[in-house]
Protein backbone atom coordinates (compact mmCIF):
# COMPACT_ATOMS: atom_id res chain seq x y z
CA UNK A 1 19.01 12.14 -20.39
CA UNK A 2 17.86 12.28 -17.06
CA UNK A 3 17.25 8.99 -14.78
CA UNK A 4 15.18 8.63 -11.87
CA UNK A 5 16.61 7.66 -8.50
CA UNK A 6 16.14 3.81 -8.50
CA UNK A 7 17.42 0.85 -6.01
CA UNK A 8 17.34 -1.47 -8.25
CA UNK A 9 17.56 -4.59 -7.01
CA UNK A 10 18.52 -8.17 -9.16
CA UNK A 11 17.90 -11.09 -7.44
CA UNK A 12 18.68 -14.19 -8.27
CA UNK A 13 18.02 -17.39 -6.96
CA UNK A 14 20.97 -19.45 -5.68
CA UNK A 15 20.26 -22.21 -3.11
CA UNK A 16 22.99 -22.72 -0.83
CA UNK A 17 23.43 -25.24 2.31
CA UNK A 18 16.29 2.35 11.22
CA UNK A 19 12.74 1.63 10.59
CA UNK A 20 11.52 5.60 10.40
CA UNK A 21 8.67 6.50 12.29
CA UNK A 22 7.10 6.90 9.04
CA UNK A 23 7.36 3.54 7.56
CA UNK A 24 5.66 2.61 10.96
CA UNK A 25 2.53 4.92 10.18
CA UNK A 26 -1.34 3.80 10.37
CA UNK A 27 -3.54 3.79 7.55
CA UNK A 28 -5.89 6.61 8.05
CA UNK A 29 -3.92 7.86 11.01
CA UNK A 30 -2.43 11.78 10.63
CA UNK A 31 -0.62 13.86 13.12
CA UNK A 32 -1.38 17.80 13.11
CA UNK A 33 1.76 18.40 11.13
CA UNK A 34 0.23 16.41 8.16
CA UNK A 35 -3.30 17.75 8.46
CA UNK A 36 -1.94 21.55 8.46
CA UNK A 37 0.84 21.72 6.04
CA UNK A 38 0.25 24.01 3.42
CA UNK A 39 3.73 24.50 1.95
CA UNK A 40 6.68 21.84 1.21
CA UNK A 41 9.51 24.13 3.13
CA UNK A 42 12.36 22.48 0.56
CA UNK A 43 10.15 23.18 -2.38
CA UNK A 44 7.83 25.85 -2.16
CA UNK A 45 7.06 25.90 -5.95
CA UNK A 46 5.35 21.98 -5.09
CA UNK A 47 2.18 21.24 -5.72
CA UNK A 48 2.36 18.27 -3.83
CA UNK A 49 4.56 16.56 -2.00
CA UNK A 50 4.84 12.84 -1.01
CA UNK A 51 5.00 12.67 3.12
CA UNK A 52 6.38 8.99 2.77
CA UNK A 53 6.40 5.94 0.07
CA UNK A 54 7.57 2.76 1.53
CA UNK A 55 8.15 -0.66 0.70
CA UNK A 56 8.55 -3.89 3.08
CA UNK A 57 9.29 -7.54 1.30
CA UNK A 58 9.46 -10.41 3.40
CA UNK A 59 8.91 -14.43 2.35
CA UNK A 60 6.44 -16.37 2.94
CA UNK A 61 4.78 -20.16 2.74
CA UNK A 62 1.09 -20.32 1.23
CA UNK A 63 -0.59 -23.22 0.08
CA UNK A 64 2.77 -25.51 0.62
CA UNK A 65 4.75 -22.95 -1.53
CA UNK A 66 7.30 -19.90 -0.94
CA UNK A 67 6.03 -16.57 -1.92
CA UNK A 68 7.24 -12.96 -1.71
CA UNK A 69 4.56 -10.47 -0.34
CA UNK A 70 5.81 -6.65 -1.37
CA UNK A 71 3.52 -4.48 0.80
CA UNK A 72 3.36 -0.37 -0.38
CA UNK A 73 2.58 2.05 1.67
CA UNK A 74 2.31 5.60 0.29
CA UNK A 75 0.82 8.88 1.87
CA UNK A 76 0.98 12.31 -0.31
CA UNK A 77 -0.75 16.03 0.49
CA UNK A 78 -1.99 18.05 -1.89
CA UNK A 79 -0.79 21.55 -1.53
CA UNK A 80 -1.97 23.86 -4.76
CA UNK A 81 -4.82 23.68 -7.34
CA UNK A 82 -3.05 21.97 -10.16
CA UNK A 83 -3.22 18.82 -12.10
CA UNK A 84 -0.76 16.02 -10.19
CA UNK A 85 -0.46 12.47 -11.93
CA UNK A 86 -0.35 10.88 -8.67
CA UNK A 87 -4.39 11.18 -8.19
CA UNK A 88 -4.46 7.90 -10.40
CA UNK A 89 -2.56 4.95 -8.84
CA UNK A 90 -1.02 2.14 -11.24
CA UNK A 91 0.05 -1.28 -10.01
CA UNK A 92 1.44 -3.58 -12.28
CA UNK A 93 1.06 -7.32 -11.60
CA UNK A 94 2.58 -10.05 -13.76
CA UNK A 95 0.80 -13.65 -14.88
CA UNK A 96 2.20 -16.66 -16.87
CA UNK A 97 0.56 -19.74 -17.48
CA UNK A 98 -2.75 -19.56 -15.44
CA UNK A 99 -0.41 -18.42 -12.57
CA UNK A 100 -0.65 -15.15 -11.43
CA UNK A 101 0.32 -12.46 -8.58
CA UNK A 102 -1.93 -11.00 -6.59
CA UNK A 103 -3.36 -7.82 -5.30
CA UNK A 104 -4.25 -8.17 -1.99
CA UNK A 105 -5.33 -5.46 1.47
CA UNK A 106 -5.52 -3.32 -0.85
CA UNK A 107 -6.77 0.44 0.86
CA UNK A 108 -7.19 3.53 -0.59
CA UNK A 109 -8.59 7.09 0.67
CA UNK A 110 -8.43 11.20 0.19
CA UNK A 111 -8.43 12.61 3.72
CA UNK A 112 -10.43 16.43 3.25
CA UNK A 113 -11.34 18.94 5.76
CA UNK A 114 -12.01 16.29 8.58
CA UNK A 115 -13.34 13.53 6.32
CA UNK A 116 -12.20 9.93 4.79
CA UNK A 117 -13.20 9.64 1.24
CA UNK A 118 -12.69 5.84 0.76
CA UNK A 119 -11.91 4.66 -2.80
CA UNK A 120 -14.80 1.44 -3.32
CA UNK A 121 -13.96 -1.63 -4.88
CA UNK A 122 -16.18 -0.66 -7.90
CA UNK A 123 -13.94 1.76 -8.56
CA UNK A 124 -11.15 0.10 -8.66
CA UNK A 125 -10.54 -1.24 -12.29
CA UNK A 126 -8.25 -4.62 -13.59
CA UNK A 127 -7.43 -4.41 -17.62
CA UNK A 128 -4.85 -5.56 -19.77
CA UNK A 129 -1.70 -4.02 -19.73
CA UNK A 130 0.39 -6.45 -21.59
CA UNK A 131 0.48 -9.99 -22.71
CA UNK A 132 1.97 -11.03 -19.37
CA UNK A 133 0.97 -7.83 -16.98
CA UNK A 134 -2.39 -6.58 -16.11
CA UNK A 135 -2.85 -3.48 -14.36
CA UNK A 136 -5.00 -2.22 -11.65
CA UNK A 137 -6.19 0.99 -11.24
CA UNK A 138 -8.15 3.91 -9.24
CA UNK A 139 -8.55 7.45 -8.75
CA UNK A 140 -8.74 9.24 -5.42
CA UNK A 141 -11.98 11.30 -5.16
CA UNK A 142 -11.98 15.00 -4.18
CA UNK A 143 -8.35 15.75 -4.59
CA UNK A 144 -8.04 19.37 -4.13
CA UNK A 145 -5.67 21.72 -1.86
CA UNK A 146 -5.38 20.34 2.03
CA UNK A 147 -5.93 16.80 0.82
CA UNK A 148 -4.05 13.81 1.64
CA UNK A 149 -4.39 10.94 -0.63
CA UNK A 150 -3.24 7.15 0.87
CA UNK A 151 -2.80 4.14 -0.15
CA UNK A 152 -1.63 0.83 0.36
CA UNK A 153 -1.65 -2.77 -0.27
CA UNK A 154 0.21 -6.36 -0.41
CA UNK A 155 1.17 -7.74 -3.70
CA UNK A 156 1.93 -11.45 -3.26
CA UNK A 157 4.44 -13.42 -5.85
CA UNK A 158 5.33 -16.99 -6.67
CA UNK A 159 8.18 -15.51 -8.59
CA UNK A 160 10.56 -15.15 -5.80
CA UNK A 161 13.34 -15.05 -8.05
CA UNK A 162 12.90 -11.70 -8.76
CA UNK A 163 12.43 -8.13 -6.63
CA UNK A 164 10.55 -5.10 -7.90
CA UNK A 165 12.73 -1.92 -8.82
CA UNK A 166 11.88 0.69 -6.17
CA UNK A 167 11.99 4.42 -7.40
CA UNK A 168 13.18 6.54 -4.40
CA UNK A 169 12.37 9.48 -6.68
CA UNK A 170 9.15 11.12 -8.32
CA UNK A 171 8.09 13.78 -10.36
CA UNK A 172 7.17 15.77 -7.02
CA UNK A 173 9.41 15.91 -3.96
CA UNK A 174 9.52 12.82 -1.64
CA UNK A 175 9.73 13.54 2.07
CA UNK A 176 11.05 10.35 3.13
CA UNK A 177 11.45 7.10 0.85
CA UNK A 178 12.50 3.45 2.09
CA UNK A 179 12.88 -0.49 0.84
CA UNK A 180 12.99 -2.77 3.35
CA UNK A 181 13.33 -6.76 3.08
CA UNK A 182 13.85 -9.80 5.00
CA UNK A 183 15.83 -12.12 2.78
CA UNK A 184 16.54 -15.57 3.59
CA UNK A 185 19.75 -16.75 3.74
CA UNK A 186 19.52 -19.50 0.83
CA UNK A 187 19.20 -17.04 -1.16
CA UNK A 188 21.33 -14.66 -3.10
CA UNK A 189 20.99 -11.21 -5.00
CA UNK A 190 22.59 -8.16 -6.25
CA UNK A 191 22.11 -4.37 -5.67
CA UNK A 192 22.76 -1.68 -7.87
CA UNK A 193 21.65 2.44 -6.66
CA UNK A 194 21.05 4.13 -10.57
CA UNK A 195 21.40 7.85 -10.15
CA UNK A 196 23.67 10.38 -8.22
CA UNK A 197 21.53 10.92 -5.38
CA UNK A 198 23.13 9.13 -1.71
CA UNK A 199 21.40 7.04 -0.08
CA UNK A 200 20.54 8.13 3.87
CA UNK A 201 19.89 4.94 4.85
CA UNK A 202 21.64 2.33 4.13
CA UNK A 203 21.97 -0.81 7.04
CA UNK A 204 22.39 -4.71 6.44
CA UNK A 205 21.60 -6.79 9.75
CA UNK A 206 21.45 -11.03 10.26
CA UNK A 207 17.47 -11.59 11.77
CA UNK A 208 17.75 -15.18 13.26
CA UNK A 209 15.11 -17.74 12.23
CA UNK A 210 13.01 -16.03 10.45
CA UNK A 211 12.05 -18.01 7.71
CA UNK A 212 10.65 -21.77 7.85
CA UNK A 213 10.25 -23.76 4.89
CA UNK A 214 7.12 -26.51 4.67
CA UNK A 215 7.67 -29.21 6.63
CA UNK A 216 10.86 -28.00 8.17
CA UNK A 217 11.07 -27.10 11.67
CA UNK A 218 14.93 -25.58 11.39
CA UNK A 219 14.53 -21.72 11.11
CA UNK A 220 16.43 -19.82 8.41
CA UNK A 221 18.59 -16.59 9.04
CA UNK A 222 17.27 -13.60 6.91
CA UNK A 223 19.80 -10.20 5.70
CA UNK A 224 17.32 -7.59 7.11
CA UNK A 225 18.35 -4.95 4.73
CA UNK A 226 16.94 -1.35 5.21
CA UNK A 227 17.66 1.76 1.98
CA UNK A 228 16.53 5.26 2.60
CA UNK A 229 16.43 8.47 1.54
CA UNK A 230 14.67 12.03 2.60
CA UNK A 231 14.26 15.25 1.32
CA UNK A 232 14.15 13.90 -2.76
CA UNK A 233 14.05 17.03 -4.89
CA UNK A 234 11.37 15.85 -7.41
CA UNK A 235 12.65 14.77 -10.81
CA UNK A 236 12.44 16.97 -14.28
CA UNK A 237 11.63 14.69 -17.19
C-alpha cells in the first residue's frame, strides 16, 4: 500500500540548561501567472493543482504560558470541470479537560474572473469529530475552472509537546510545499521523512534570542529549520 509523502515530525519535550517566494505570498494577492494558468505543465491530466501549501510554527507566551501557533497557508487553482475534494477544508483541533486549541485569523476566499468570493463566518461550521477533536469546516463558493481557492489561518496550542504531521503530498499535484519552525533550544525532537520522495529543501540554522520565557529577560536560541519540496506528482490512493 501506498503512503503519502509526510514530514513527520515527533517532538518531545526535554528541558535542558530558503524561505520561497511563495511561502512569503499575500492573502488575496495573485501575480498574472496565477490568474492565467490554465494547464499544470507537469500534469496536464490535473484538474487542479495546489500553487503552494505552507506551514510556519514558532513559540509563543500568552496569558503567562508557552504556546505553539501553527499558521497554514494554502493557495490552489482550479483548472477543469470536475469534482476536487479540496473545495471543503478540514481542520482538526484537539481539547482535553476544558482546555482547548484554537482556531484563530482564520481567512478563506475563491478568486473568479476578477472577483473575491469571501467564505463568511456563518459558513464556517465547528462539530464533533471525536471525543477529544472537533473539527471545523467550510466550503469555497463558486469553484469552477479559472478559480483559485485560499486559505489560511493560525491554530494556537498549549500542547507544545507535540508538532502536527505535515503532508508534503496530495491527491492533486503540489507546486511547491514547505514546514518551517522556530524551535527553542530547551527543547528537543525527532524527524522522520515517510515516503520515497527527496526532500528539496532541507536547511537547519541557530536564530539567536528568539524566544523569552515569562518573566525572563535572557533570550533563548531557536533551530530555524526549513523542509521543502516542489513539483509533487499527486498521490494515487
Amino acid at each position: 500500500m501506498k503512503q503519502p509523502q509526510v514530514l513527520l515530525l515527533v517532538f518531545t519535550l526535554f528541558f535542558s540548561a530558503i524561505l520561497s517566494s511563495f511561502a512569503q505570498s499575500e492573502f488575496g494577492v495573485y501575480s498574472a501567472e496565477e490568474k492565467n494558468m490554465t494547464v499544470y505543465e507537469k500534469d496536464t491530466t490535473a484538474a487542479a493543482v495546489y500553487l503552494f501549501d505552507t506551514s510556519d510554527t514558532k513559540f509563543d507566551v500568552q496569558d503567562g504560558r508557552v504556546v505553539m501557533r501553527q499558521t497554514v497557508h494554502a493557495r490552489l487553482k482550479v483548472l477543469k470541470k470536475e469534482e476536487i475534494n479540496q473545495r471543503t477544508v478540514e481542520i482538526l483541533f484537539y481539547h482535553n479537560d476544558g482546555t482547548s486549541e484554537k482556531i484563530e485569523d482564520l481567512q478563506a476566499l475563491t478568486f473568479l474572473n476578477g472577483k473575491k468570493h469571501y467564505v463568511a463566518d456563518k459558513d464556517m461550521f465547528t462539530t464533533e469529530y471525536s471525543e477529544n477533536r472537533k473539527e471545523l469546516k467550510f466550503t469555497f463558493p463558486e469553484v469552477q475552472p479559472g478559480a483559485i481557492l485560499e486559505y489560511k489561518y493560525t491554530k494556537i496550542s498549549p500542547w507544545v509537546q507535540y508538532l502536527d504531521d505535515w503532508f508534503f503530498q496530495s491527491d492533486i499535484p503540489v507546486v511547491y510545499s514547505e514546514y518551517h519552525a522556530e524551535i527553542p533550544g530547551n527543547y528537543t525532537f525527532n524527524k522522520a521523512l515517510i515516503g520515497n520522495l527527496p526532500l528539496d529543501v532541507n536547511d537547519a540554522t541557530i536564530k539567536k534570542r528568539c524566544f523569552y520565557l515569562p518573566n525572563s529577560s535572557d533570550g533563548a536560541d531557536c533551530e530555524n529549520v526549513t523542509f521543502g519540496m516542489k513539483d509533487i506528482r499527486a498521490f494515487e490512493y
